[in-house]
C-alpha atoms as a PDB file:
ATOM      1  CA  UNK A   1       0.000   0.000   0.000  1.00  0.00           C
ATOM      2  CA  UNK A   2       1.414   3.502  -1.185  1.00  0.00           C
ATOM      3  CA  UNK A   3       2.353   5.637   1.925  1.00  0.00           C
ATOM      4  CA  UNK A   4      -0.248   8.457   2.324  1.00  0.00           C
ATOM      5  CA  UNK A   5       0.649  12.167   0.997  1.00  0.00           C
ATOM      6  CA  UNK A   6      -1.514  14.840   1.810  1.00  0.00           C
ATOM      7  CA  UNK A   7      -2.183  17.237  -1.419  1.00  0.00           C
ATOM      8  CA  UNK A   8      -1.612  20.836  -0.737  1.00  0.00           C
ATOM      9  CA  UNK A   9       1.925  20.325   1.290  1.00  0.00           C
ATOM     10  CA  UNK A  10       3.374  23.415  -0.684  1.00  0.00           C
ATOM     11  CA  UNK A  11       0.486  25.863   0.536  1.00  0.00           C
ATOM     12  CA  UNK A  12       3.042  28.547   1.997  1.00  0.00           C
ATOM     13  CA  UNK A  13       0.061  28.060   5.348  1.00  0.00           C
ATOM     14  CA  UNK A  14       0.769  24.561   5.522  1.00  0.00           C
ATOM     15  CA  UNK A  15       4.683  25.875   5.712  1.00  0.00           C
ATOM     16  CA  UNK A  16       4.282  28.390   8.100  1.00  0.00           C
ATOM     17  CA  UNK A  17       2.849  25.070  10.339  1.00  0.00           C
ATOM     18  CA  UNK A  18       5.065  23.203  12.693  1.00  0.00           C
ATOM     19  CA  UNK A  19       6.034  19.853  12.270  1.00  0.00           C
ATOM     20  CA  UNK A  20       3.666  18.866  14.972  1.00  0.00           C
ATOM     21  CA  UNK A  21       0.719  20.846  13.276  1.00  0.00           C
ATOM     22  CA  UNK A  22       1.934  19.508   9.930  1.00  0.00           C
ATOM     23  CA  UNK A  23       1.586  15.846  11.292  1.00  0.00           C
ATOM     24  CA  UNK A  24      -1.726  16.174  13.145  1.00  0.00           C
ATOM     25  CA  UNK A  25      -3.335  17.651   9.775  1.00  0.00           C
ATOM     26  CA  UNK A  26      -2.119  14.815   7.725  1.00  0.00           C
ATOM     27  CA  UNK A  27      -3.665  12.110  10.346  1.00  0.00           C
ATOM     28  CA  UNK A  28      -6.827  14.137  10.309  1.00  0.00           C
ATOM     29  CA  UNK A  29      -7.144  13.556   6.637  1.00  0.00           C
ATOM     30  CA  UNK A  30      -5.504  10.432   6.628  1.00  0.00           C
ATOM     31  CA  UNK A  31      -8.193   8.883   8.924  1.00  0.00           C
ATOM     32  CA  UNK A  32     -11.370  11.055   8.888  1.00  0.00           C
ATOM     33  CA  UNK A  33     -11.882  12.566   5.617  1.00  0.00           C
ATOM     34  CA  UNK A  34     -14.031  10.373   3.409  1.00  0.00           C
ATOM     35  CA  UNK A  35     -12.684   8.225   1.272  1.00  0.00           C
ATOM     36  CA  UNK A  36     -12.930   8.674  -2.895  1.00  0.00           C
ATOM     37  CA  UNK A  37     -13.010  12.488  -2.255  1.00  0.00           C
ATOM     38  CA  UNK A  38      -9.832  14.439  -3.377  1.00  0.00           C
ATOM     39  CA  UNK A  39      -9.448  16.442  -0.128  1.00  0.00           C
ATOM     40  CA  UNK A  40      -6.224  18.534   0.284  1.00  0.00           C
ATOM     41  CA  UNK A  41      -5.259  21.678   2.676  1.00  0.00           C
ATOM     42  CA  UNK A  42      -6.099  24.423  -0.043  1.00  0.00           C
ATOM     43  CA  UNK A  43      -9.652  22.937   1.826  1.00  0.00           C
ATOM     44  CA  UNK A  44      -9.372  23.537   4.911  1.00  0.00           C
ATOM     45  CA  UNK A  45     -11.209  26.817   6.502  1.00  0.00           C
ATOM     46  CA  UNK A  46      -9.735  29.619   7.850  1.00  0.00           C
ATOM     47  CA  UNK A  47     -11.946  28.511  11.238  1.00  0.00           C
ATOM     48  CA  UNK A  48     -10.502  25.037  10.703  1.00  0.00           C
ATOM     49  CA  UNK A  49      -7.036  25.768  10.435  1.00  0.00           C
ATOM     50  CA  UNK A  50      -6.853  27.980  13.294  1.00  0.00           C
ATOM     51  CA  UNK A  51      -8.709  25.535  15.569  1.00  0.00           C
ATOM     52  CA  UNK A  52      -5.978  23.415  14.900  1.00  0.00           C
ATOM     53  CA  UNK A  53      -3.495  25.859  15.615  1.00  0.00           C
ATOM     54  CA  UNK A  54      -5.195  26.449  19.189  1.00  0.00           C
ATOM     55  CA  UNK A  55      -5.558  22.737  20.146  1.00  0.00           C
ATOM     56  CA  UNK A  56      -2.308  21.932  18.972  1.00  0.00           C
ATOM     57  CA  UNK A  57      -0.770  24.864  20.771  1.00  0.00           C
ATOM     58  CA  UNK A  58      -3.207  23.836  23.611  1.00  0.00           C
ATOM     59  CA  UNK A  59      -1.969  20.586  23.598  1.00  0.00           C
ATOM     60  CA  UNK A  60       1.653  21.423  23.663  1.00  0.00           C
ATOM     61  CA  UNK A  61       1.514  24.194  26.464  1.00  0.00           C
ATOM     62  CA  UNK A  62       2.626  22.135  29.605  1.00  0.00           C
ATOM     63  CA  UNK A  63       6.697  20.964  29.904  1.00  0.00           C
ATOM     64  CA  UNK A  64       6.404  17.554  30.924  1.00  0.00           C
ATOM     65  CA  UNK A  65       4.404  17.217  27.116  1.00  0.00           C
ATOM     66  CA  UNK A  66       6.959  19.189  25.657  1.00  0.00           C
ATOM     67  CA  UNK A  67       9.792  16.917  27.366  1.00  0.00           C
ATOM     68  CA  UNK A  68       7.707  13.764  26.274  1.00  0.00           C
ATOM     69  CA  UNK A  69       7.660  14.594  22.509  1.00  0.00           C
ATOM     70  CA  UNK A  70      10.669  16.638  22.491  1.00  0.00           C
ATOM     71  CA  UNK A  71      12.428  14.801  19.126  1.00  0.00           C
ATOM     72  CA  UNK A  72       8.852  13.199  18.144  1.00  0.00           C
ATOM     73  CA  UNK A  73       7.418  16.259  17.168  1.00  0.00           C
ATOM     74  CA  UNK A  74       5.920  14.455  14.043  1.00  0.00           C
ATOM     75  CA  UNK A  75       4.811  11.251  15.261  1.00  0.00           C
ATOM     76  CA  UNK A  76       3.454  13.272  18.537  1.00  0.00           C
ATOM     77  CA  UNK A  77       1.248  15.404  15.725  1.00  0.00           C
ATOM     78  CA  UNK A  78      -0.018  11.995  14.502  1.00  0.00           C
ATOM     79  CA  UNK A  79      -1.035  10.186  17.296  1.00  0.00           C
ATOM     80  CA  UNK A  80      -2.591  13.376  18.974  1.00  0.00           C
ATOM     81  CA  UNK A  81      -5.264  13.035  15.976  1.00  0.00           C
ATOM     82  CA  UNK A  82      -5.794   9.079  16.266  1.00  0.00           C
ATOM     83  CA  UNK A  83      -5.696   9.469  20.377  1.00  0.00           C
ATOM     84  CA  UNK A  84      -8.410  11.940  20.567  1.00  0.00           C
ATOM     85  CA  UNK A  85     -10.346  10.687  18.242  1.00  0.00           C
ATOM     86  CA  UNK A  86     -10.287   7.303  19.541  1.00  0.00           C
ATOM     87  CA  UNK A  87      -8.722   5.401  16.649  1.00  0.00           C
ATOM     88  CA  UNK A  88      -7.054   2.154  17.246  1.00  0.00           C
ATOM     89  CA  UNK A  89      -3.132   3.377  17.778  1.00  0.00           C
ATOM     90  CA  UNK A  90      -2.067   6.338  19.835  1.00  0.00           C
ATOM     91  CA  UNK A  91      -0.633   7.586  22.990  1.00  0.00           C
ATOM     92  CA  UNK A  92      -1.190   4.949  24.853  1.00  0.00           C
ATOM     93  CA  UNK A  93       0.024   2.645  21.885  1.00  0.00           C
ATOM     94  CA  UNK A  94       3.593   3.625  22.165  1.00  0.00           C
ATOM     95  CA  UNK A  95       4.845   3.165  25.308  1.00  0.00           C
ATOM     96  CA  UNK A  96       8.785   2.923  23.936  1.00  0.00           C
ATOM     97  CA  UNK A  97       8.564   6.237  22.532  1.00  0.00           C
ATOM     98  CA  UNK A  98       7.423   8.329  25.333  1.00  0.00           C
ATOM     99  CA  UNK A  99       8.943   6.990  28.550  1.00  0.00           C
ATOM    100  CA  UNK A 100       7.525   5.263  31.176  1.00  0.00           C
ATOM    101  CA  UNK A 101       4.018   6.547  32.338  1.00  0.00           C
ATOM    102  CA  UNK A 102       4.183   9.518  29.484  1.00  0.00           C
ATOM    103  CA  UNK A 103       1.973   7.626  27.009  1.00  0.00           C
ATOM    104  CA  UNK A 104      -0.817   7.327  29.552  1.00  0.00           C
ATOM    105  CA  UNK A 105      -0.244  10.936  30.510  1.00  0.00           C
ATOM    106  CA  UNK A 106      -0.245  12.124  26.511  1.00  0.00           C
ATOM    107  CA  UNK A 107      -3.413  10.032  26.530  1.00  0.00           C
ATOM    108  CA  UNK A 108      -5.152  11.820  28.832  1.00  0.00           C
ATOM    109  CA  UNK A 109      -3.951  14.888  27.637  1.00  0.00           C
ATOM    110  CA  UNK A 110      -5.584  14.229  24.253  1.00  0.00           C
ATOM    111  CA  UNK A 111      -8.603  12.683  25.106  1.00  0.00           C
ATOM    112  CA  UNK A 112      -9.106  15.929  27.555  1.00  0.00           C
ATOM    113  CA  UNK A 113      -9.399  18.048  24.210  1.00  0.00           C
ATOM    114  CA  UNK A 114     -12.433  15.854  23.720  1.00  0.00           C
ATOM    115  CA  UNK A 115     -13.279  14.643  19.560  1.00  0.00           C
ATOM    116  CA  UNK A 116     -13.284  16.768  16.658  1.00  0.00           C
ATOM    117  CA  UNK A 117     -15.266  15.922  13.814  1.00  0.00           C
ATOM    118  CA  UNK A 118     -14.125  17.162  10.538  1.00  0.00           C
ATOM    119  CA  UNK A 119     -17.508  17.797   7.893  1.00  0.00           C
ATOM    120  CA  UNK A 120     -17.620  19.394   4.693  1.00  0.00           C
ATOM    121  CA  UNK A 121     -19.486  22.496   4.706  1.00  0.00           C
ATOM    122  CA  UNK A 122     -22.058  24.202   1.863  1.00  0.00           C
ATOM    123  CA  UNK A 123     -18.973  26.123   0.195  1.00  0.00           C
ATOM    124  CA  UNK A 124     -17.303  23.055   0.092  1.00  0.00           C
ATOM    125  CA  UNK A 125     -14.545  23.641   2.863  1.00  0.00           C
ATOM    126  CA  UNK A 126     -13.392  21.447   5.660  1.00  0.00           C
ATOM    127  CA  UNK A 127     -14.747  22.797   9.144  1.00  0.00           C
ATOM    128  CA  UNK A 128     -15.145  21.316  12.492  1.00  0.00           C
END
């Protein structure tokens, strides 16, 4: 099976993200947007993206979750997505990569942010 690549990667926003940001967007898509559609960032919302930006920044506000992913940045985006939206891999999934308790602790963290349900709207773009 081909390795997923989001469309839209050179969108100078999707730039401007971090790698954690960049990684959490691509699992959104990867695992919630429906399949057969040709979804890319060019359509994501202004609201959308900028939701994102605040849970992710949310998300990463505390040092002992910035110690935890510190190096991860990427995969940390990733399994954010699939932790608090209760896919089958996560956090709590990857115990080698984030020390001791800190995959039950990223776990929580997540699943405090609650789901987020991606939908297409009338105009066509991605909100939540």
């Amino acid at each position: 099976m081909p390795e997923f690549q989001l469309a839209g990667r050179e969108n100078p926003a999707f730039k401007r993200c971090s790698d954690f940001e960049q990684a959490y967007i691509e699992a959104m898509f990867f695992a919630d947007m429906s399949e057969g559609e040709d979804w890319s960032f060019h359509d994501l919302s202004e609201s959308a993206l900028k939701k994102i930006k605040e849970d992710c920044a949310g998300f990463c506000a505390d040092q002992r979750t910035l110690d935890l992913i510190d190096g991860k940045e990427e995969q940390a985006g990733h399994d954010l997505w699939l932790t608090r939206q209760g896919h089958g891999a996560g956090f709590w999934d990857r115990g080698e990569l984030y020390e001791g308790d800190g995959g039950e602790y990223l776990t929580r963290r997540a699943k405090s942010l609650g789901e987020c349900w991606p939908y297409k709207g009338d105009d066509g773009m991605i909100y939540f």
